[in-house]
PDB file of N, CA and C in Angstrom:
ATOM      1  N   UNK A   1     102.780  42.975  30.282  1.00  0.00           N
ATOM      2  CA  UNK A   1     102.487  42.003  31.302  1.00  0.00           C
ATOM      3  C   UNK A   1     101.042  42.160  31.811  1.00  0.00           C
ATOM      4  N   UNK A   2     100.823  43.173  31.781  1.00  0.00           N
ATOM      5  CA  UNK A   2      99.259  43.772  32.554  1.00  0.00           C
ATOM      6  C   UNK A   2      98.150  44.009  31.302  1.00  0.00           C
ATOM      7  N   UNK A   3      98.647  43.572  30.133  1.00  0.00           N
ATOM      8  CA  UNK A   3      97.695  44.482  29.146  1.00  0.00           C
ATOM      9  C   UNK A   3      96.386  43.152  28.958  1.00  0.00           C
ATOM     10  N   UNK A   4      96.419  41.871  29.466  1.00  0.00           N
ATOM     11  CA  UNK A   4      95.345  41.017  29.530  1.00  0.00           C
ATOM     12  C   UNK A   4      94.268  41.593  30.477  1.00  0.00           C
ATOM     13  N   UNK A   5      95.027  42.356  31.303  1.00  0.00           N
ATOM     14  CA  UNK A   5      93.668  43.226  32.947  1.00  0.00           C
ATOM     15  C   UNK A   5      92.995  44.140  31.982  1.00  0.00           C
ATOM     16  N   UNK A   6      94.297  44.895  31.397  1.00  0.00           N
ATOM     17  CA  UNK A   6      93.988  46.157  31.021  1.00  0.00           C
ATOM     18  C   UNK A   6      92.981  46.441  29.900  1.00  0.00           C
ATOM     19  N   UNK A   7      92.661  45.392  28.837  1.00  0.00           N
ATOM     20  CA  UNK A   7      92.511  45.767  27.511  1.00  0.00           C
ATOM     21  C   UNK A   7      92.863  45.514  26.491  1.00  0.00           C
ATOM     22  N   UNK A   8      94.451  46.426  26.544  1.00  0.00           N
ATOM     23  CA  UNK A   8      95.697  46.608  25.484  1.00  0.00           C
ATOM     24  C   UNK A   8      96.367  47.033  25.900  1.00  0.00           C
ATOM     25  N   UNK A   9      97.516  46.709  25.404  1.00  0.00           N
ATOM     26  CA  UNK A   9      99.033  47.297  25.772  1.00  0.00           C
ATOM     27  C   UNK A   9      98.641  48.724  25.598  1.00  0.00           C
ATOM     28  N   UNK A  10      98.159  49.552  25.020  1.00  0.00           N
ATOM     29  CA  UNK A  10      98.256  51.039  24.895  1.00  0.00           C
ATOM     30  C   UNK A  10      97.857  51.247  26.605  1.00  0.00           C
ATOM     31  N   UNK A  11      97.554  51.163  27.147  1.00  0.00           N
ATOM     32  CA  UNK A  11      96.568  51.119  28.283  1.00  0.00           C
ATOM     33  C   UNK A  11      97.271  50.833  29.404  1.00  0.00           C
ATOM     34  N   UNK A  12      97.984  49.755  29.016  1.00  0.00           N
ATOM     35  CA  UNK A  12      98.918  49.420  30.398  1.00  0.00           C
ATOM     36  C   UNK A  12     100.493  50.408  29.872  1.00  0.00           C
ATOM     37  N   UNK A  13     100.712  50.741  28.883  1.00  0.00           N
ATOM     38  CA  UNK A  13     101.738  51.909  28.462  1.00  0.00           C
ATOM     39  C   UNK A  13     101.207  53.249  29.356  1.00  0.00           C
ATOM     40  N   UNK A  14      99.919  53.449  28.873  1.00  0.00           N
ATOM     41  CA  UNK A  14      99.756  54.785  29.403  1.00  0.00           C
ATOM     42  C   UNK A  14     100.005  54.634  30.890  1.00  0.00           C
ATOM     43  N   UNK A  15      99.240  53.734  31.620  1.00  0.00           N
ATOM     44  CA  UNK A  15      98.855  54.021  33.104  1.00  0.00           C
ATOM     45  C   UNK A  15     100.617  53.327  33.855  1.00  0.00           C
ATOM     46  N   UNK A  16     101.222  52.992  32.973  1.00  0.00           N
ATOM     47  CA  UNK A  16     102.787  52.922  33.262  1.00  0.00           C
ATOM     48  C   UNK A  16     103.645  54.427  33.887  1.00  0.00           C
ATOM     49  N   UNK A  17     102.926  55.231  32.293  1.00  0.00           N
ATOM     50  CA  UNK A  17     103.485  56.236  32.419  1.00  0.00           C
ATOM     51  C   UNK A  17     103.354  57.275  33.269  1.00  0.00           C
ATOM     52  N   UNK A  18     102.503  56.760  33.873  1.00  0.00           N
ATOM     53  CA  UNK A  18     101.387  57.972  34.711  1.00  0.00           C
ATOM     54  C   UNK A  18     102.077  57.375  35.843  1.00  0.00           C
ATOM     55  N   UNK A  19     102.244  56.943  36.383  1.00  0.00           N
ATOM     56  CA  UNK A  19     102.321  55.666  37.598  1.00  0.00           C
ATOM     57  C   UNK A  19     104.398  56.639  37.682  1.00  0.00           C
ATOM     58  N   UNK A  20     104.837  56.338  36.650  1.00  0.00           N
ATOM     59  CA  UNK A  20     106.475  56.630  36.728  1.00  0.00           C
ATOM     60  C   UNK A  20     106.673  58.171  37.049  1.00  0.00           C
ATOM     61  N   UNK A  21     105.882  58.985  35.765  1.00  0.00           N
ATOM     62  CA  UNK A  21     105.813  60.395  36.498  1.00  0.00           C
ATOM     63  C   UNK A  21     104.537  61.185  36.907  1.00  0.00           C
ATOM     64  N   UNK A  22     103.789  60.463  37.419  1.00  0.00           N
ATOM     65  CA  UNK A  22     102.944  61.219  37.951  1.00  0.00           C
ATOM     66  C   UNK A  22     101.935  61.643  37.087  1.00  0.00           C
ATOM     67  N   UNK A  23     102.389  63.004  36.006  1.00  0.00           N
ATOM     68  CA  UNK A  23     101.504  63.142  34.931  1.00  0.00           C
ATOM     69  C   UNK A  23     102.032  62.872  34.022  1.00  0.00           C
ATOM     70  N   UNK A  24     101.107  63.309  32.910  1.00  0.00           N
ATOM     71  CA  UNK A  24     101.937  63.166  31.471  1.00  0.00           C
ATOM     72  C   UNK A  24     100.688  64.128  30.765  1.00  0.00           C
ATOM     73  N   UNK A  25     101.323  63.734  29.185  1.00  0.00           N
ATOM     74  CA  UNK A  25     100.104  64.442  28.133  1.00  0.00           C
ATOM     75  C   UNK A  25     100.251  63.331  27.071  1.00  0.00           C
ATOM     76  N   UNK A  26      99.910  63.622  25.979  1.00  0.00           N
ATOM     77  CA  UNK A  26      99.298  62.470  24.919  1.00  0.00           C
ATOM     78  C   UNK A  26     100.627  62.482  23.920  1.00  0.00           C
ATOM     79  N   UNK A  27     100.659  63.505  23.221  1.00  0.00           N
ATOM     80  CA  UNK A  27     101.871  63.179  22.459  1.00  0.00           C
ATOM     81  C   UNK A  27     103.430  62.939  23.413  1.00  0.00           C
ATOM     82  N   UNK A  28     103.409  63.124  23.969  1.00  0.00           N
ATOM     83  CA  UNK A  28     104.887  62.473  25.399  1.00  0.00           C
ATOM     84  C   UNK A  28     104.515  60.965  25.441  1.00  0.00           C
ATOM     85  N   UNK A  29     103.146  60.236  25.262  1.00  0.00           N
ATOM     86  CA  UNK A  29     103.433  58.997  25.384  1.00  0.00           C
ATOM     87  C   UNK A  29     103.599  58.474  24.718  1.00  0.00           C
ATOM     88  N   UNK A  30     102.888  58.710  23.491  1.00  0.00           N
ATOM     89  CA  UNK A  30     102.869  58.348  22.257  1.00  0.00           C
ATOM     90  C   UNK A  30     104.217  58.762  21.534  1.00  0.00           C
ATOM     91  N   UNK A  31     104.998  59.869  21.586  1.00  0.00           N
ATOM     92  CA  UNK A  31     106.222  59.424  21.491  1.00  0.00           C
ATOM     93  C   UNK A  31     107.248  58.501  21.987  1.00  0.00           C
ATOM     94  N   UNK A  32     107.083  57.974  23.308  1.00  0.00           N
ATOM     95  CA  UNK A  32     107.934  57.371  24.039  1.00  0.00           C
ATOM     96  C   UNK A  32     107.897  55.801  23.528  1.00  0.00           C
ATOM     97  N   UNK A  33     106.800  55.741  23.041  1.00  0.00           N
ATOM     98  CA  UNK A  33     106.263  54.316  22.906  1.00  0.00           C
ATOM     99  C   UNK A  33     106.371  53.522  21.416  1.00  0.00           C
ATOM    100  N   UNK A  34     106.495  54.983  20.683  1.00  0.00           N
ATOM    101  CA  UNK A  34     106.194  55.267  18.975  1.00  0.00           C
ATOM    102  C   UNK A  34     104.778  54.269  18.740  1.00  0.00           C
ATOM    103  N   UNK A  35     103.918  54.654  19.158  1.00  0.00           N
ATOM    104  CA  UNK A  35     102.297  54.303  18.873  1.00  0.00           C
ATOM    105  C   UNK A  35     101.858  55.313  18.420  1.00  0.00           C
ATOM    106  N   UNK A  36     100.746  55.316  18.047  1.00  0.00           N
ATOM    107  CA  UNK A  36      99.919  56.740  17.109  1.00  0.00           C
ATOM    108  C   UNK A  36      99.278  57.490  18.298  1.00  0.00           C
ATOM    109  N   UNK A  37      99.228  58.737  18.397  1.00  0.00           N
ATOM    110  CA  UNK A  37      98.392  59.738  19.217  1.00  0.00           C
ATOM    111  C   UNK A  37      97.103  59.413  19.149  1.00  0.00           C
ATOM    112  N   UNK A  38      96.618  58.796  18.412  1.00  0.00           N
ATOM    113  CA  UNK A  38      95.152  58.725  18.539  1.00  0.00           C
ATOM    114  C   UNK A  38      94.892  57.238  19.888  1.00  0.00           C
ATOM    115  N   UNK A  39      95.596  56.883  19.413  1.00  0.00           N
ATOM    116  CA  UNK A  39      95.509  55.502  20.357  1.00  0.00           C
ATOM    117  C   UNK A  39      95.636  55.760  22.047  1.00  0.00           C
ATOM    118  N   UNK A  40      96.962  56.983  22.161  1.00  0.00           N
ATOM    119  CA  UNK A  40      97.172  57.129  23.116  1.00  0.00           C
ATOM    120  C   UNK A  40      95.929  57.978  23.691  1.00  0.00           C
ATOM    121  N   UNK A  41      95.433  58.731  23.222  1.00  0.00           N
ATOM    122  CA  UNK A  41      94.174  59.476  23.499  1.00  0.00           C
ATOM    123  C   UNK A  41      93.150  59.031  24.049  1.00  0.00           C
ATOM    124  N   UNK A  42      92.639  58.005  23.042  1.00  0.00           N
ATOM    125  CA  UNK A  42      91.477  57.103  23.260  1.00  0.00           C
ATOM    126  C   UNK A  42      91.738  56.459  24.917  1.00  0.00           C
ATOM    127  N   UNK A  43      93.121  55.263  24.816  1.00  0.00           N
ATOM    128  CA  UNK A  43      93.211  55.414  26.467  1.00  0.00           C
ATOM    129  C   UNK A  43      92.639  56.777  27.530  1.00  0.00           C
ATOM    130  N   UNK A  44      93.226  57.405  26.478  1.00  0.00           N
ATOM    131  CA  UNK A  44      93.448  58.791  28.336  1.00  0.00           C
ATOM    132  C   UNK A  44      91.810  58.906  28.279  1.00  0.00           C
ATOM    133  N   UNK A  45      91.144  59.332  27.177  1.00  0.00           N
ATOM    134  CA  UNK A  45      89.944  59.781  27.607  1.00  0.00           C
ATOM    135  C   UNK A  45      89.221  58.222  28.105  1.00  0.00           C
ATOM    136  N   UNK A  46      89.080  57.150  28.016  1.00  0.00           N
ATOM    137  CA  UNK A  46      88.699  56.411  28.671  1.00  0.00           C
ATOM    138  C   UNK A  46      88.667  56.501  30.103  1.00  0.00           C
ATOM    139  N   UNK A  47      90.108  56.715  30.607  1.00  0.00           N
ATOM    140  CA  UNK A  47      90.335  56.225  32.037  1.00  0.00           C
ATOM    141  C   UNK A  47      90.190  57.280  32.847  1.00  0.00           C
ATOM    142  N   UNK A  48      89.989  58.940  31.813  1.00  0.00           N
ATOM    143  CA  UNK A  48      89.308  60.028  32.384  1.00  0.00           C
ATOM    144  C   UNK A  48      87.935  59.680  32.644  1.00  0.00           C
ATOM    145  N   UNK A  49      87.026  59.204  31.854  1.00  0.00           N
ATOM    146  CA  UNK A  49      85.579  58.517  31.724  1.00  0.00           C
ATOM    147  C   UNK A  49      85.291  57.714  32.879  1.00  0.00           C
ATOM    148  N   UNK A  50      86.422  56.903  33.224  1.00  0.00           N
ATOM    149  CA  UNK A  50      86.123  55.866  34.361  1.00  0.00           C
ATOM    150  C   UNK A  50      86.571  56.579  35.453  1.00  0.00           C
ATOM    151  N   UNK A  51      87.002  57.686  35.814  1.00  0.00           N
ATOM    152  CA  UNK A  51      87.279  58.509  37.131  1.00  0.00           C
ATOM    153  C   UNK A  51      88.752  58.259  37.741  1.00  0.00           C
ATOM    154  N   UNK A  52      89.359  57.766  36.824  1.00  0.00           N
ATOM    155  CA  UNK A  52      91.053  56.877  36.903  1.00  0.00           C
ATOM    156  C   UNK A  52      91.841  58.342  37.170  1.00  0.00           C
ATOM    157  N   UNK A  53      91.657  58.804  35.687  1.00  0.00           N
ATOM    158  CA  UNK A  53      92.277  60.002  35.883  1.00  0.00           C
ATOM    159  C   UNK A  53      91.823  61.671  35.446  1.00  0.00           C
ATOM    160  N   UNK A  54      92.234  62.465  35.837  1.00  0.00           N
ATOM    161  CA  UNK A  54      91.601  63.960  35.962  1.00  0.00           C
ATOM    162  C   UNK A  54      92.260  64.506  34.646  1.00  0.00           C
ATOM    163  N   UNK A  55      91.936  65.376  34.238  1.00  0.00           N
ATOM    164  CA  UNK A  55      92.988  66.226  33.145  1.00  0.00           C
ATOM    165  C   UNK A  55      92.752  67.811  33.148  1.00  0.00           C
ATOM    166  N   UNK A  56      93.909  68.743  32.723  1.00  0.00           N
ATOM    167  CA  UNK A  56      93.334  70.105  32.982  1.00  0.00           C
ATOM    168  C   UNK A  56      94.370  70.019  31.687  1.00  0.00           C
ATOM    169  N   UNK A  57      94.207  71.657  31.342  1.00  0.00           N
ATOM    170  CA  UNK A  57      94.798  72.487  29.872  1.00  0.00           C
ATOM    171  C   UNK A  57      95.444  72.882  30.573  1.00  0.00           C
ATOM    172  N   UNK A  58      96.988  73.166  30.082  1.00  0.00           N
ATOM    173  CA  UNK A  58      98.188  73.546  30.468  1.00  0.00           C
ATOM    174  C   UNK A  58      98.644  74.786  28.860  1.00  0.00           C
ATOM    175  N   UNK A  59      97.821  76.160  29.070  1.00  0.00           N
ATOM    176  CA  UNK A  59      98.689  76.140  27.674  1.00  0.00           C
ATOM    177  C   UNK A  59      97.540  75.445  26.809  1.00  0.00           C
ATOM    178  N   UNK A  60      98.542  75.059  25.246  1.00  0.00           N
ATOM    179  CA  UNK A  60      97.411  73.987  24.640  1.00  0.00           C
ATOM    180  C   UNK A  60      97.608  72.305  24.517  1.00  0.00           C
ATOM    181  N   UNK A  61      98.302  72.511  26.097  1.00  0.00           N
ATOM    182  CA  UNK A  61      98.457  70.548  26.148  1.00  0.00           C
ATOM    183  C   UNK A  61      97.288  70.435  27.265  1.00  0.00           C
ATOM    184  N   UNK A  62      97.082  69.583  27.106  1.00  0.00           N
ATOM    185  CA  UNK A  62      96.064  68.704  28.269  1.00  0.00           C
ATOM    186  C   UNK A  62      96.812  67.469  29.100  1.00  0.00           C
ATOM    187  N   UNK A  63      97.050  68.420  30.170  1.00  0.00           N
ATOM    188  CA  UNK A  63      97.644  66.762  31.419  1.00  0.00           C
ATOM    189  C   UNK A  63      97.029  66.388  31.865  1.00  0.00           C
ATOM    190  N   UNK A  64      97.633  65.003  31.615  1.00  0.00           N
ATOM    191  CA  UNK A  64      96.669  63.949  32.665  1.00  0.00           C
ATOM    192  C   UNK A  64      97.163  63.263  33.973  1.00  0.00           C
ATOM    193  N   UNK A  65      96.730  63.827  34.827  1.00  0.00           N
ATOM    194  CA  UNK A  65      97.196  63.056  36.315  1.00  0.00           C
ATOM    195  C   UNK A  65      96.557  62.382  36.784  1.00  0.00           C
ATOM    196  N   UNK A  66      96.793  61.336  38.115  1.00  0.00           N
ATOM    197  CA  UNK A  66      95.804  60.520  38.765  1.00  0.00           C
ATOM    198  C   UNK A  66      94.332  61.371  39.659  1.00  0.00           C
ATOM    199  N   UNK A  67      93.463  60.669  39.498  1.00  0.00           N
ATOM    200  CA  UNK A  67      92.485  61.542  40.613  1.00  0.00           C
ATOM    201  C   UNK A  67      92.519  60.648  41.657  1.00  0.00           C
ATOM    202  N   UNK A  68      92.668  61.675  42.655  1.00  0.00           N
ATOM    203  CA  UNK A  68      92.969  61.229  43.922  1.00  0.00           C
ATOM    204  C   UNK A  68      91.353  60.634  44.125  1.00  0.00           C
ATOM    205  N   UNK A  69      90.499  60.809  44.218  1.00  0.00           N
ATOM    206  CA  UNK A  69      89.359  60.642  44.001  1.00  0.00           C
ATOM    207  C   UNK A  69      88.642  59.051  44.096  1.00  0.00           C
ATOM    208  N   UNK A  70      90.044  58.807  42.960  1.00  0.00           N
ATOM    209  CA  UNK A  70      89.233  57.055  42.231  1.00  0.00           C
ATOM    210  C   UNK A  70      89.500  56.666  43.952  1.00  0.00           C
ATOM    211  N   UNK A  71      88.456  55.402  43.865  1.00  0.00           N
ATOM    212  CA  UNK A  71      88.491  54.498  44.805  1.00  0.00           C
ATOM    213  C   UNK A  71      89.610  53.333  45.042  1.00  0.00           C
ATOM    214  N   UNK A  72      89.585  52.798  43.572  1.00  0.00           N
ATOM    215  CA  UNK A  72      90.970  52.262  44.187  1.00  0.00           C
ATOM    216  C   UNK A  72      92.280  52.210  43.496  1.00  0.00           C
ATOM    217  N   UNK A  73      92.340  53.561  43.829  1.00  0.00           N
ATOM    218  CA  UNK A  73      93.984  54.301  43.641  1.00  0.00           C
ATOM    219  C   UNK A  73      94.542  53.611  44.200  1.00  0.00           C
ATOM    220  N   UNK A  74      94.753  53.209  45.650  1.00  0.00           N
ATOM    221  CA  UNK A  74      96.271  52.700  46.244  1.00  0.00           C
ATOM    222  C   UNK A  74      96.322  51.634  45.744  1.00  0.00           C
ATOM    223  N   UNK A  75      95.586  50.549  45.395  1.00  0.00           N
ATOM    224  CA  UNK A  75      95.461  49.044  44.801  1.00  0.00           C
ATOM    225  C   UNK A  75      96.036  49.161  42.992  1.00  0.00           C
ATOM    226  N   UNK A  76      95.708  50.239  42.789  1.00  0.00           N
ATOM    227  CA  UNK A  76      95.864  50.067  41.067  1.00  0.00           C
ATOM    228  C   UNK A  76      97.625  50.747  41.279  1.00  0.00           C
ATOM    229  N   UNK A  77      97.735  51.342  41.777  1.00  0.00           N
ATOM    230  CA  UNK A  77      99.135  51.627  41.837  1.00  0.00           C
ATOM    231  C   UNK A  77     100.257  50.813  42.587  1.00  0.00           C
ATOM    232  N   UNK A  78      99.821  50.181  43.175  1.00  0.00           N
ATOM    233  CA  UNK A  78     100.365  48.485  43.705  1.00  0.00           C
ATOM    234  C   UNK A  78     101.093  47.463  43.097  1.00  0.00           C
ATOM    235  N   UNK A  79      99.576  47.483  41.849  1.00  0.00           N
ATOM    236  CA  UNK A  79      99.438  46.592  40.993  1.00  0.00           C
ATOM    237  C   UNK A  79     100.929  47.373  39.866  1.00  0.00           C
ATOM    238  N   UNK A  80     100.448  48.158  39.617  1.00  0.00           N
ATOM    239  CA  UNK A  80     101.604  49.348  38.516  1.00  0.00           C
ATOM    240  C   UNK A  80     103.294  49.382  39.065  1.00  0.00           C
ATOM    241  N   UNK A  81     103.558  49.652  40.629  1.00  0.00           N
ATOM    242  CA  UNK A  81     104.590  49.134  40.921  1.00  0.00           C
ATOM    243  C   UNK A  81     105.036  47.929  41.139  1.00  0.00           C
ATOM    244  N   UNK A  82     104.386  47.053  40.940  1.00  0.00           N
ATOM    245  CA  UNK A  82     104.823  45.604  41.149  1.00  0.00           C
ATOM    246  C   UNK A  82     105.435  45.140  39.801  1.00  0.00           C
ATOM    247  N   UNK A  83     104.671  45.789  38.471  1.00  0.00           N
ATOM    248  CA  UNK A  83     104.408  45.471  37.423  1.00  0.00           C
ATOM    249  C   UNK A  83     106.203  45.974  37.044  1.00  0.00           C
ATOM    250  N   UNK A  84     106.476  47.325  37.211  1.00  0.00           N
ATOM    251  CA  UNK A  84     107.694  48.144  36.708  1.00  0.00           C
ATOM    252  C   UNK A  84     108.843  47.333  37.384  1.00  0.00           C
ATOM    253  N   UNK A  85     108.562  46.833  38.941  1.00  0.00           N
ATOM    254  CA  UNK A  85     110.359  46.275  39.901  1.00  0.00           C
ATOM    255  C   UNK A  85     110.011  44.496  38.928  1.00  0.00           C
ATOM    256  N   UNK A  86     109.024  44.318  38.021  1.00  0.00           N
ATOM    257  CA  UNK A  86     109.233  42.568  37.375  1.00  0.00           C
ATOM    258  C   UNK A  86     109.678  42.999  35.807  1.00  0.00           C
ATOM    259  N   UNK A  87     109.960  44.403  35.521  1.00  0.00           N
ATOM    260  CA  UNK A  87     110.462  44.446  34.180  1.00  0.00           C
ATOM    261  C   UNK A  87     112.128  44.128  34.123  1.00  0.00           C
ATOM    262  N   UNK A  88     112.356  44.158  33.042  1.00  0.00           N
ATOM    263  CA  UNK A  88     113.956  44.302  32.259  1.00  0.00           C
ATOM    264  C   UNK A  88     114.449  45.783  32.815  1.00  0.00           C
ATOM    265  N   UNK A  89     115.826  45.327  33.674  1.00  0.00           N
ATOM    266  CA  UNK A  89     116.315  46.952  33.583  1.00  0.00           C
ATOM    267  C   UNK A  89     116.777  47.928  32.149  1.00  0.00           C
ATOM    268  N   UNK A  90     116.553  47.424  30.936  1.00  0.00           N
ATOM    269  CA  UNK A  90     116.611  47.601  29.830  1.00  0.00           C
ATOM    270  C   UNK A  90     115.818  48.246  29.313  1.00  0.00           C
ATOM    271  N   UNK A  91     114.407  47.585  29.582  1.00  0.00           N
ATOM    272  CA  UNK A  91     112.750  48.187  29.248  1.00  0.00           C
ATOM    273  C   UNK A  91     112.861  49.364  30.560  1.00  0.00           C
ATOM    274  N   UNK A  92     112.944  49.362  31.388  1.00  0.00           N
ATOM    275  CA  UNK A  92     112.782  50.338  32.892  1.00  0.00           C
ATOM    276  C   UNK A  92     113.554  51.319  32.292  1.00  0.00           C
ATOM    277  N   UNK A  93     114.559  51.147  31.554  1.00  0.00           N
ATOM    278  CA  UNK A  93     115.593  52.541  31.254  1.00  0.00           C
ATOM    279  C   UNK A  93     115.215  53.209  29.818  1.00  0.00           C
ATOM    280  N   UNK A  94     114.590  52.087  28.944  1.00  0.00           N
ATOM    281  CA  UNK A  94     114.112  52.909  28.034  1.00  0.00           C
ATOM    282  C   UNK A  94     113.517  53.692  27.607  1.00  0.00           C
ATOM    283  N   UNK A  95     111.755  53.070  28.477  1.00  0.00           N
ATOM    284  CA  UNK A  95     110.430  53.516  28.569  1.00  0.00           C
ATOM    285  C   UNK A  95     110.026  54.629  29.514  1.00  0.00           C
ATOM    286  N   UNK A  96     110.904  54.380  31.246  1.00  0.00           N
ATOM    287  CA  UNK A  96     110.183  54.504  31.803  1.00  0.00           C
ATOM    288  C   UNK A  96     111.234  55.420  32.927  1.00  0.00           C
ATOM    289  N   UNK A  97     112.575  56.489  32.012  1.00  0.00           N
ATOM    290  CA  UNK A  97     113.513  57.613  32.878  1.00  0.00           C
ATOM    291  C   UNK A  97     112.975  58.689  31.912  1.00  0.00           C
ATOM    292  N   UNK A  98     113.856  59.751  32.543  1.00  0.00           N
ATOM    293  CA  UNK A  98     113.777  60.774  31.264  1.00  0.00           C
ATOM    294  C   UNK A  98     112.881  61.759  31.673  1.00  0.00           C
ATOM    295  N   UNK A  99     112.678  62.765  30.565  1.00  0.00           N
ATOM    296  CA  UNK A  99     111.554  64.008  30.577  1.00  0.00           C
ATOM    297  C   UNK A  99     110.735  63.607  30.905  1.00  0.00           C
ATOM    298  N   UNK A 100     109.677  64.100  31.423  1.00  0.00           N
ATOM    299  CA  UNK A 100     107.838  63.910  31.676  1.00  0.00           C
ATOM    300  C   UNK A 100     107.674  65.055  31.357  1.00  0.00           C
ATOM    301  N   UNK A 101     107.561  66.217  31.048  1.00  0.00           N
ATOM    302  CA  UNK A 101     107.320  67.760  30.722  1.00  0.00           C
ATOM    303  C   UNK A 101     108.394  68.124  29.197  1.00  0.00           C
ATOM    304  N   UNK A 102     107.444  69.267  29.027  1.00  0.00           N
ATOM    305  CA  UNK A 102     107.522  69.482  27.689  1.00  0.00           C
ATOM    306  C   UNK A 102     108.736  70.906  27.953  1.00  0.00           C
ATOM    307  N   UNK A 103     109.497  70.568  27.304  1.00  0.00           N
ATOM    308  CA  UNK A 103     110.851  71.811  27.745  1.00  0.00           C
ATOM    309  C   UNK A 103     109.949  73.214  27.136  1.00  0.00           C
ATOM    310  N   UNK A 104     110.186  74.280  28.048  1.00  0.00           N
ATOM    311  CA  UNK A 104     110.274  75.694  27.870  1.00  0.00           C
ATOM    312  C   UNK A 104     110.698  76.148  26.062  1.00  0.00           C
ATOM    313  N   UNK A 105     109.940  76.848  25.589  1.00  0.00           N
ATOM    314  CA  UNK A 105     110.388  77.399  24.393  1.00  0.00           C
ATOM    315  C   UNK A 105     111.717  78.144  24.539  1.00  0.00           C
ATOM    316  N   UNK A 106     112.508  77.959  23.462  1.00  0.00           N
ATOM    317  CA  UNK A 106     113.691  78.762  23.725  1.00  0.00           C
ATOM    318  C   UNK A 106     115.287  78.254  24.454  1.00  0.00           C
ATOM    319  N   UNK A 107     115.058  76.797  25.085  1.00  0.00           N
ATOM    320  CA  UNK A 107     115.158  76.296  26.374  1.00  0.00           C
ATOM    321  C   UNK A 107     116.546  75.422  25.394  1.00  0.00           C
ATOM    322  N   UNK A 108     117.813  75.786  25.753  1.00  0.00           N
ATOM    323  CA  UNK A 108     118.246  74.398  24.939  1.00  0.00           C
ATOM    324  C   UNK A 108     118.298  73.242  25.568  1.00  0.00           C
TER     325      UNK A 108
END
């Protein structure tokens, strides 16, 4: 719905995902979505580039969360919840419940 603002759908996927749990990492979206990791990447480091979002090393994943920082955080996340309560409860349950973190080794 948003990917005409955004760019591309990869873009309005990612900042979906970010928006539902907060953080994420690259292969978690790119699985969720079944798009290629590279694609999902290219987003993240973009919207890291534009001051959207922050990322630190976890380990050898890299999360990406919002920076509190950007200017207009409360407006872009507005826009992101408005976007998720006009989906399909179908699409909302597919895309957008579930894990956000990568289970513990060992972990069943």
């Amino acid at each position: 719905m948003l990917e005409v603002l955004f760019g591309s759908r990869t873009a309005e996927q990612v900042l979906m995902v970010l928006h539902v749990f907060e953080s994420g990492y690259a292969s978690s979206i790119a699985g969720r979505f079944e798009i290629s990791l590279s694609m999902v990447q290219k987003q993240l480091n973009k919207f890291e580039e534009g001051g959207i979002l922050v990322s630190r090393k976890m380990g050898r994943t890299r999360m990406y969360e919002w920076n509190p920082r950007y200017a207009f955080m409360e407006e872009l996340r507005s826009l992101l919840q408005r976007n998720l309560d006009y989906l399909p409860d179908s699409i909302r349950d597919r895309y957008y419940k579930g894990r956000s973190r990568p289970r513990r080794r060992g972990k069943p």
